[in-house]
C-alpha atoms as a PDB file:
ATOM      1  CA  UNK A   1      36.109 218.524-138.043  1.00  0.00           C
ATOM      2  CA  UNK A   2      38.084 215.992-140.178  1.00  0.00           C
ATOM      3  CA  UNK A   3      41.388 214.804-138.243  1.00  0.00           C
ATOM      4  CA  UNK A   4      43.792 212.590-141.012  1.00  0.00           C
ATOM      5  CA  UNK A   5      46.487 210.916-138.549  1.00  0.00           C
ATOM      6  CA  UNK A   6      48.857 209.604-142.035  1.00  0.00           C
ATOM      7  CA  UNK A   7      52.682 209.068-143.732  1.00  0.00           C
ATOM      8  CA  UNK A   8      54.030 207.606-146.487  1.00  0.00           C
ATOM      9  CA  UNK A   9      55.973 204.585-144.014  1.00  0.00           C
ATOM     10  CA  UNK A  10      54.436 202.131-142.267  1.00  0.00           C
ATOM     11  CA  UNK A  11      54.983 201.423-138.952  1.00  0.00           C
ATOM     12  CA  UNK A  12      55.062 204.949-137.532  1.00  0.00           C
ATOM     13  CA  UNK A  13      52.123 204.644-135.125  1.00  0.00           C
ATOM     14  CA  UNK A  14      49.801 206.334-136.500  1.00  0.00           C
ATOM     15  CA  UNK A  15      47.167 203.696-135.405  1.00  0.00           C
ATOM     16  CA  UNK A  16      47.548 204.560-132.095  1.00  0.00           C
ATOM     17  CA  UNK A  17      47.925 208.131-131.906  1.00  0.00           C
ATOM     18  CA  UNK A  18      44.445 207.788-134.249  1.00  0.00           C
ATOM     19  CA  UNK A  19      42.806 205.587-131.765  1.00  0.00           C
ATOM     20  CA  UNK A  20      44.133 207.979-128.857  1.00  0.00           C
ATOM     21  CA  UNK A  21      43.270 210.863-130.327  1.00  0.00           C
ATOM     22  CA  UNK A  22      39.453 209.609-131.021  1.00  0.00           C
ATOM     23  CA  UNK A  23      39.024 208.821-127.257  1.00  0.00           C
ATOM     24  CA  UNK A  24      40.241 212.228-126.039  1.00  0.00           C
ATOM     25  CA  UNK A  25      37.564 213.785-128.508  1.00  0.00           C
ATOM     26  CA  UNK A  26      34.784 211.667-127.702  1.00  0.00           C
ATOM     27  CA  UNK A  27      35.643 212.995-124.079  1.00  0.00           C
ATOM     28  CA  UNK A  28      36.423 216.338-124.599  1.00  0.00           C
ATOM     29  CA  UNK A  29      38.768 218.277-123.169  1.00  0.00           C
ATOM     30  CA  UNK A  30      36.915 220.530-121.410  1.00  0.00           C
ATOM     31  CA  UNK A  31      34.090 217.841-120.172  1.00  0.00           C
ATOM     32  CA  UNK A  32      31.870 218.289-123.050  1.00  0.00           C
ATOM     33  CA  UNK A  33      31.415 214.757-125.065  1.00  0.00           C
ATOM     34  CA  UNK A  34      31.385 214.660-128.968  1.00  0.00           C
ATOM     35  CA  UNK A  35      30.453 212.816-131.307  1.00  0.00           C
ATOM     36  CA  UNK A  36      33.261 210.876-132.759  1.00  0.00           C
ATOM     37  CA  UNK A  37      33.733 208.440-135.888  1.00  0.00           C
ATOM     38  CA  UNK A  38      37.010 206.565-136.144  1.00  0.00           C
ATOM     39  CA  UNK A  39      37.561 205.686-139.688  1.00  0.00           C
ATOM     40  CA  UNK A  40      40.152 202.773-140.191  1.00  0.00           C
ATOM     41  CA  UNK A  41      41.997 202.563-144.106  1.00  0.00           C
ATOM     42  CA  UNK A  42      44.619 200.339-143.295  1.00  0.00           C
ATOM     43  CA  UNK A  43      44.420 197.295-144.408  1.00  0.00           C
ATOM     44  CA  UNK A  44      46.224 195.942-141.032  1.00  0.00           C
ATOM     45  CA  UNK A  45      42.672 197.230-139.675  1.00  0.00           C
ATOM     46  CA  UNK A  46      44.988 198.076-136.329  1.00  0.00           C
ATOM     47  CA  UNK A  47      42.152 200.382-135.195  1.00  0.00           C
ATOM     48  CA  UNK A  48      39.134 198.197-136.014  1.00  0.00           C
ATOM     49  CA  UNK A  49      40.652 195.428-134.236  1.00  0.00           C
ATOM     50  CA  UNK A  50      41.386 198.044-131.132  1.00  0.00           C
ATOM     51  CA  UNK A  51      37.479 198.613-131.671  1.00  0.00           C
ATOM     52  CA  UNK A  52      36.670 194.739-131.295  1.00  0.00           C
ATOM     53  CA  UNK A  53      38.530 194.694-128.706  1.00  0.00           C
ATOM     54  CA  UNK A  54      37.024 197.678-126.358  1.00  0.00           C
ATOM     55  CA  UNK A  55      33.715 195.807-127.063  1.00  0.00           C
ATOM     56  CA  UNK A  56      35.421 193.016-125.770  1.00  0.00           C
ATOM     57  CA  UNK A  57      36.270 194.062-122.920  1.00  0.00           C
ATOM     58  CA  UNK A  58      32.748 195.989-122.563  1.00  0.00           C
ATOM     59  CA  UNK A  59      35.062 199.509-122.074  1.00  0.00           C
ATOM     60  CA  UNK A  60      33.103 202.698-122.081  1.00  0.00           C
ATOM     61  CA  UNK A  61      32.739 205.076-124.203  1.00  0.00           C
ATOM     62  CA  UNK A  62      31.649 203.389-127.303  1.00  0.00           C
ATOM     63  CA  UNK A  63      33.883 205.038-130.402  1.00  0.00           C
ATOM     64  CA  UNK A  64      32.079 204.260-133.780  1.00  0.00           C
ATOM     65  CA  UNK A  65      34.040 202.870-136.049  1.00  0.00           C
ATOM     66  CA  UNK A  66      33.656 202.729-140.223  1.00  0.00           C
ATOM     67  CA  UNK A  67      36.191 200.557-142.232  1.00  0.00           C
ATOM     68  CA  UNK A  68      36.843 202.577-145.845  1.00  0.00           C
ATOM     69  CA  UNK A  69      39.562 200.180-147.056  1.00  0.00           C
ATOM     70  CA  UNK A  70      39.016 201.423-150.708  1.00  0.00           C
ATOM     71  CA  UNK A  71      37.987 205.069-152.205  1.00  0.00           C
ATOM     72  CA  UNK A  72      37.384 205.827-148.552  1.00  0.00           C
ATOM     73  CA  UNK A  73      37.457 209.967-149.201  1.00  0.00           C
ATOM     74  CA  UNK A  74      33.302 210.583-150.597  1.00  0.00           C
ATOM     75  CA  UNK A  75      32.273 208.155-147.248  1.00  0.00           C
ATOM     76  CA  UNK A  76      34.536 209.872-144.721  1.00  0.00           C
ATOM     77  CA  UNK A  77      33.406 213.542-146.124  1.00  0.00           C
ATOM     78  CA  UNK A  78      29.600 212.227-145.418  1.00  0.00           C
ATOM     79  CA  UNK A  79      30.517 211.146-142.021  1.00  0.00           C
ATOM     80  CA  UNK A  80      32.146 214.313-141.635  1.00  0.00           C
ATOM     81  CA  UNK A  81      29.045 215.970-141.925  1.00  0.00           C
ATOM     82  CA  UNK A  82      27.033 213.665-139.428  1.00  0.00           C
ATOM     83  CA  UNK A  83      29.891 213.944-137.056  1.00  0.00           C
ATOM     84  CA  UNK A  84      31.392 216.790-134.451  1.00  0.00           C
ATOM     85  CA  UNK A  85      34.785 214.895-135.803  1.00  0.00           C
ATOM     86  CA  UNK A  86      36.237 212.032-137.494  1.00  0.00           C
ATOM     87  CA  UNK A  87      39.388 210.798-137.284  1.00  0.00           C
ATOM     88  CA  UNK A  88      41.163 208.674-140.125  1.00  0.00           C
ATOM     89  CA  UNK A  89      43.894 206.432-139.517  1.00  0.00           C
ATOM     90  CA  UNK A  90      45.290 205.856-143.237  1.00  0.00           C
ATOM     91  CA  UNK A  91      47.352 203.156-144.017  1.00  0.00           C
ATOM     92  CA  UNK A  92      50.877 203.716-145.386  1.00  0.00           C
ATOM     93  CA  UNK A  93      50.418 204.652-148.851  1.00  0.00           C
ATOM     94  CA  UNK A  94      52.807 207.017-151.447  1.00  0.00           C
ATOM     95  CA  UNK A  95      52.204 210.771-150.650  1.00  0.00           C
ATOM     96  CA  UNK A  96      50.771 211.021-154.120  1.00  0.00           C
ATOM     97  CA  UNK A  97      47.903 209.055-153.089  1.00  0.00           C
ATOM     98  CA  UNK A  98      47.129 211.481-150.068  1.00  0.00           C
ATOM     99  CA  UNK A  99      45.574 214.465-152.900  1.00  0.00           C
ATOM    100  CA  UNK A 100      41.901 213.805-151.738  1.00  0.00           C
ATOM    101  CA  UNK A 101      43.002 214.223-148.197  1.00  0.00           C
ATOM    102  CA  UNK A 102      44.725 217.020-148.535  1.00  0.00           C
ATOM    103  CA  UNK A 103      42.137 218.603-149.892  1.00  0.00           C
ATOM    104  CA  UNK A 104      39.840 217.990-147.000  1.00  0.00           C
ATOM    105  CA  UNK A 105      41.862 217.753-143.717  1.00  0.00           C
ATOM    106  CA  UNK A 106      41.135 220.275-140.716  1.00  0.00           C
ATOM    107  CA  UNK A 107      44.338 218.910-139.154  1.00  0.00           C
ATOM    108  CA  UNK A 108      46.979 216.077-140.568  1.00  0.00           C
ATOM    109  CA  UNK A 109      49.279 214.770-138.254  1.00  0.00           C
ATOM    110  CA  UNK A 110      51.868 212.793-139.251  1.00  0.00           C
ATOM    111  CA  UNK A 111      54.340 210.612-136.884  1.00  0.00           C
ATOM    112  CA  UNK A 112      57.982 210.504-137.566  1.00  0.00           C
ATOM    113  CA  UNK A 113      60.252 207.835-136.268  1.00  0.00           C
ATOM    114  CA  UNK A 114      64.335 209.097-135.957  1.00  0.00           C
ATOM    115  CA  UNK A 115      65.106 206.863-138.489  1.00  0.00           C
ATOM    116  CA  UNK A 116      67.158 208.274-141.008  1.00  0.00           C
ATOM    117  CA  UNK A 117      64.757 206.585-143.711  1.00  0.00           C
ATOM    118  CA  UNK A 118      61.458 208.244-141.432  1.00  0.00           C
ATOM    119  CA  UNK A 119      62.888 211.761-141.705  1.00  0.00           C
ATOM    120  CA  UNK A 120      63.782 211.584-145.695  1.00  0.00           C
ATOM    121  CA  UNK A 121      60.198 210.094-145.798  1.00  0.00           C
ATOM    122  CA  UNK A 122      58.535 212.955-143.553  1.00  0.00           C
ATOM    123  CA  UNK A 123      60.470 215.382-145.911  1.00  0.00           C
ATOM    124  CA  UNK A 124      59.574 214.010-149.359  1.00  0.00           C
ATOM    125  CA  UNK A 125      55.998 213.984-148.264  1.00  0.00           C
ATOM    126  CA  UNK A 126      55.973 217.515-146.725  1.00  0.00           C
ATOM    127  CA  UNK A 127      57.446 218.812-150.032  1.00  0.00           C
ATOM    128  CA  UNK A 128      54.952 216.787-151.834  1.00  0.00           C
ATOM    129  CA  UNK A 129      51.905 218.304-150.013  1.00  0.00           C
ATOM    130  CA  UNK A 130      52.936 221.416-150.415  1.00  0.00           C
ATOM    131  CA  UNK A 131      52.566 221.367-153.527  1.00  0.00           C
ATOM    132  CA  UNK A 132      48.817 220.677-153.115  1.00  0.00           C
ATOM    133  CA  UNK A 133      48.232 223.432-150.814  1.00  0.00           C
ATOM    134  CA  UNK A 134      46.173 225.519-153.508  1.00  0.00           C
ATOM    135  CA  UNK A 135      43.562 223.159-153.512  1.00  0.00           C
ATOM    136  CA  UNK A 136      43.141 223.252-149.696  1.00  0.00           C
ATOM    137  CA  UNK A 137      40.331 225.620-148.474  1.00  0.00           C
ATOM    138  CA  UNK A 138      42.598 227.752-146.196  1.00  0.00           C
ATOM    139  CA  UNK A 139      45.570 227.930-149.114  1.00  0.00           C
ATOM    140  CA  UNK A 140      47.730 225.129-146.981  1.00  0.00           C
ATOM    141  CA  UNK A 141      47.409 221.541-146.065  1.00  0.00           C
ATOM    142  CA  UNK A 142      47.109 221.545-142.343  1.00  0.00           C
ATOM    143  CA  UNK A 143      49.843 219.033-141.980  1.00  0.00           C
ATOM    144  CA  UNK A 144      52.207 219.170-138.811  1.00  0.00           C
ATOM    145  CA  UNK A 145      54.627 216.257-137.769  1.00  0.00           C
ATOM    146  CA  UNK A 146      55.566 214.383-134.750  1.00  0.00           C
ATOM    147  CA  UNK A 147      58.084 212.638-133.796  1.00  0.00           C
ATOM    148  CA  UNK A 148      57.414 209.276-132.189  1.00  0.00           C
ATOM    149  CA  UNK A 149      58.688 206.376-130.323  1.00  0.00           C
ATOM    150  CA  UNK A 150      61.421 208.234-129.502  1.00  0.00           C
ATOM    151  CA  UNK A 151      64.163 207.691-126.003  1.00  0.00           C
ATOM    152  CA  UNK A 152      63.288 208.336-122.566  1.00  0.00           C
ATOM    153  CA  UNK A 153      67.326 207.501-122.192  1.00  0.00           C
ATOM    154  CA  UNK A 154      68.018 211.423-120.893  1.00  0.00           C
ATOM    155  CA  UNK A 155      71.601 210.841-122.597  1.00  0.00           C
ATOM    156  CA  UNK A 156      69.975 209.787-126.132  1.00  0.00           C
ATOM    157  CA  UNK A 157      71.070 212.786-128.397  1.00  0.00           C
ATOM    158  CA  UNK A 158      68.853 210.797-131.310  1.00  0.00           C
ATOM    159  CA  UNK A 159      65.565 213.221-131.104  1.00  0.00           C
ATOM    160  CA  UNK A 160      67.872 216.200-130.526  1.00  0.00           C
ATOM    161  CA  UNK A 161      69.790 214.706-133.830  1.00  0.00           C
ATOM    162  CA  UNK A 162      66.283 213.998-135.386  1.00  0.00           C
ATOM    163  CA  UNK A 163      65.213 218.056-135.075  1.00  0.00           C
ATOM    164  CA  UNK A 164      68.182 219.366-136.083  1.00  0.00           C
ATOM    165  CA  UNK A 165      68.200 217.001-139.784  1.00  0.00           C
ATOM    166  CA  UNK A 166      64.827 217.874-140.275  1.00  0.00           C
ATOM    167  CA  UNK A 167      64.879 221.526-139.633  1.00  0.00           C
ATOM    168  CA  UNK A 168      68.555 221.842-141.478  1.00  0.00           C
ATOM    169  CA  UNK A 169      67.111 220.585-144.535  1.00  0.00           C
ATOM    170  CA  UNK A 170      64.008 222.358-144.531  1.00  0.00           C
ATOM    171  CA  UNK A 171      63.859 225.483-142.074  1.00  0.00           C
ATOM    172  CA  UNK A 172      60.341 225.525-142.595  1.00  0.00           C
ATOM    173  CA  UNK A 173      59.404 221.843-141.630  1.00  0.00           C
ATOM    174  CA  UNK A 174      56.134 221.791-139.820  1.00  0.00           C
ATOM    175  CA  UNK A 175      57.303 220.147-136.590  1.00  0.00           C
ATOM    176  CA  UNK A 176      55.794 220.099-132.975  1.00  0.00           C
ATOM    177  CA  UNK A 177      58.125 220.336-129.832  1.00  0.00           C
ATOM    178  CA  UNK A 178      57.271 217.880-128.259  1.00  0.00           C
ATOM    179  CA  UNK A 179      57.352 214.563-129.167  1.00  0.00           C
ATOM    180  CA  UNK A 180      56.082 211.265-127.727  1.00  0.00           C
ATOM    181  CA  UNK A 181      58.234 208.944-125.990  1.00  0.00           C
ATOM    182  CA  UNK A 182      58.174 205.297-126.273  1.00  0.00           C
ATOM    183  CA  UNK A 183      56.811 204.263-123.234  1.00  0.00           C
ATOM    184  CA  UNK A 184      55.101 200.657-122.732  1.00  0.00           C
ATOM    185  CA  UNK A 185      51.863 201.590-121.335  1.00  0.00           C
ATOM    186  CA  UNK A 186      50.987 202.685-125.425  1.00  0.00           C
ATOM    187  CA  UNK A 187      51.453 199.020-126.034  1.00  0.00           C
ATOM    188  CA  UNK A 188      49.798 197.094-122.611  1.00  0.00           C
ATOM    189  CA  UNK A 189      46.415 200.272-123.483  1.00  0.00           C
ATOM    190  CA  UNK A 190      46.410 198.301-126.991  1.00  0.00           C
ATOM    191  CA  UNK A 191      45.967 194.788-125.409  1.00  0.00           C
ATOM    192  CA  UNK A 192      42.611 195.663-124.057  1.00  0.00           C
ATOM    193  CA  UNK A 193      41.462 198.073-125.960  1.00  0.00           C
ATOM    194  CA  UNK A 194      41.566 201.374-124.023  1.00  0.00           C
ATOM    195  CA  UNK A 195      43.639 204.618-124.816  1.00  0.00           C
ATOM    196  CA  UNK A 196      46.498 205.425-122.352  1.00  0.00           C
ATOM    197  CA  UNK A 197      43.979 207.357-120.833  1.00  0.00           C
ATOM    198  CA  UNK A 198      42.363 205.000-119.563  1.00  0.00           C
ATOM    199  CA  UNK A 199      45.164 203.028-117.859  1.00  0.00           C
ATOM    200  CA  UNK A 200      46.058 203.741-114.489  1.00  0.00           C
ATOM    201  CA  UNK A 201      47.510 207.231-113.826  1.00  0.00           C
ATOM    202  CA  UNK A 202      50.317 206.181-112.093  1.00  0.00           C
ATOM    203  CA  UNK A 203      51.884 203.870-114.905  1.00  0.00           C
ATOM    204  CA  UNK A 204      50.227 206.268-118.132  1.00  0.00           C
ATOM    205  CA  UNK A 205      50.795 209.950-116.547  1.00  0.00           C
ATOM    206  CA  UNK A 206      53.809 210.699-118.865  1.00  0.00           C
ATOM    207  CA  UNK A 207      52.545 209.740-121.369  1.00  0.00           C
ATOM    208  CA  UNK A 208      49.094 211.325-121.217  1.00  0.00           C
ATOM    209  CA  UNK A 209      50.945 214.566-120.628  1.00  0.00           C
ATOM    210  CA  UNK A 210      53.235 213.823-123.729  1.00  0.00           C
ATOM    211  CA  UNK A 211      49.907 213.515-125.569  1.00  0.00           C
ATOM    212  CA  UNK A 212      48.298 216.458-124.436  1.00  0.00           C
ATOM    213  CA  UNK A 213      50.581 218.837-125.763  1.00  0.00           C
ATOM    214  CA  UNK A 214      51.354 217.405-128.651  1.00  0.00           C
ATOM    215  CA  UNK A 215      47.392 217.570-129.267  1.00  0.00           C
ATOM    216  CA  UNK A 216      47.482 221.390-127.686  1.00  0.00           C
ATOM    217  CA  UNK A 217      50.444 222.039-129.965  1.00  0.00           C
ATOM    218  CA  UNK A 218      48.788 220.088-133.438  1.00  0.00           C
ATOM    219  CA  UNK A 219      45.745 222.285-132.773  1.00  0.00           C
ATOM    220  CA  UNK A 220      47.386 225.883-132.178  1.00  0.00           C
ATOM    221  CA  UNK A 221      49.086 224.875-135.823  1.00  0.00           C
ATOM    222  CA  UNK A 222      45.930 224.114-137.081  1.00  0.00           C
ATOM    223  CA  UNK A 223      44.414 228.003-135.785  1.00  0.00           C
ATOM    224  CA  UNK A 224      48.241 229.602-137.304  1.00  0.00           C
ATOM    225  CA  UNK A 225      47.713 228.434-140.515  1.00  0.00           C
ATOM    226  CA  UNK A 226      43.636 229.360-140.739  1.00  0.00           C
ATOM    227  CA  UNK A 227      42.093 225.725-141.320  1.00  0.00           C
END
């Protein structure tokens, strides 16, 4: 199964929902482990370095990593057939440039910040992949958005404000419900190399929940639209 974590702007954190999303694979949510390849793009190589540093730290479960930092699609569609999944964390890039992965995704997620800049961004690139949807397998690029980084300030009216834009301009925006909060275990899980679930439970269980249903949610999206 080929997992693209990708958008058009950079610094949306889509390193770390990559890198996150690798280690709950290789786990497996029911118990049963996979095998995993994390495939880093960017040239920030944000997830190889989170690599270098898990075998740092000596952290277990080894995730294999491949660095594709140019024509990356024909390697990741061989690892995709020597892997139970593979998980690409692309670096910022025009949405033109996405065809090849559009092509071959099982699941895209995309991160969204509530920047007003973020949301025009999300939409141009939604528009512009749906255009490519005929060359997909299932008839649709199995692309669904997240919005990230957002307030844990309970009076913050800027992810309600966020939903609203995105859905008012296009009723049929493929966006999850929940979103995932800006909390700074994400960041102190990055320092040594571990997802958040890894950290301690009592300073990462928000935001593990957060990330569970936003994984629950990406994959029910995935089984609606038949990729």
């Amino acid at each position: 199964m080929l997992f693209i974590v990708g958008t058009e702007k950079g610094g949306a954190g889509k390193s770390t929902i990559a890198q996150n999303l690798a280690y709950r694979l290789v786990k497996g949510s029911s118990g049963k482990s996979l095998s995993v390849q994390l495939v880093d793009t960017d040239t920030t190589s944000t997830s190889a370095q989170w690599i270098d540093r898990r075998d740092h730290f000596n952290v277990e479960p080894k995730i294999e990593l491949m660095r594709a930092l140019k024509n990356p699609e024909s390697a990741i569609v061989r690892s995709n057939d020597n892997f139970d999944a593979v998980v690409v964390d692309t670096g910022a890039r025009s949405y033109e440039n996405f065809r090849e992965f559009a092509r071959i995704a099982d699941l895209w997620i995309a991160p969204v910040q509530v920047g007003m800049g973020d949301l025009d961004s999300a939409l141009a690139m939604h528009e512009a992949l749906r255009r490519l949807d005929k060359s997909h397998k299932s008839g649709r690029v199995p692309i669904c958005f997240v919005l990230n980084r957002t307030s844990t300030n309970t009076n913050s009216t800027e992810e309600e404000d966020a939903r609203e834009y995105l859905l008012g301009v296009d009723p049929e925006f493929p966006l999850i419900g929940q979103s995932i909060k800006e909390r700074k275990v994400w960041r102190d899980a990055q320092k040594v190399g571990r997802s958040i679930f890894e950290m301690p439970s009592q300073i990462a269980q928000k935001a593990t929940q957060e990330f569970t249903k936003v994984l629950g949610e990406a994959m029910k999206y995935k089984s609606k639209v038949g990729a």
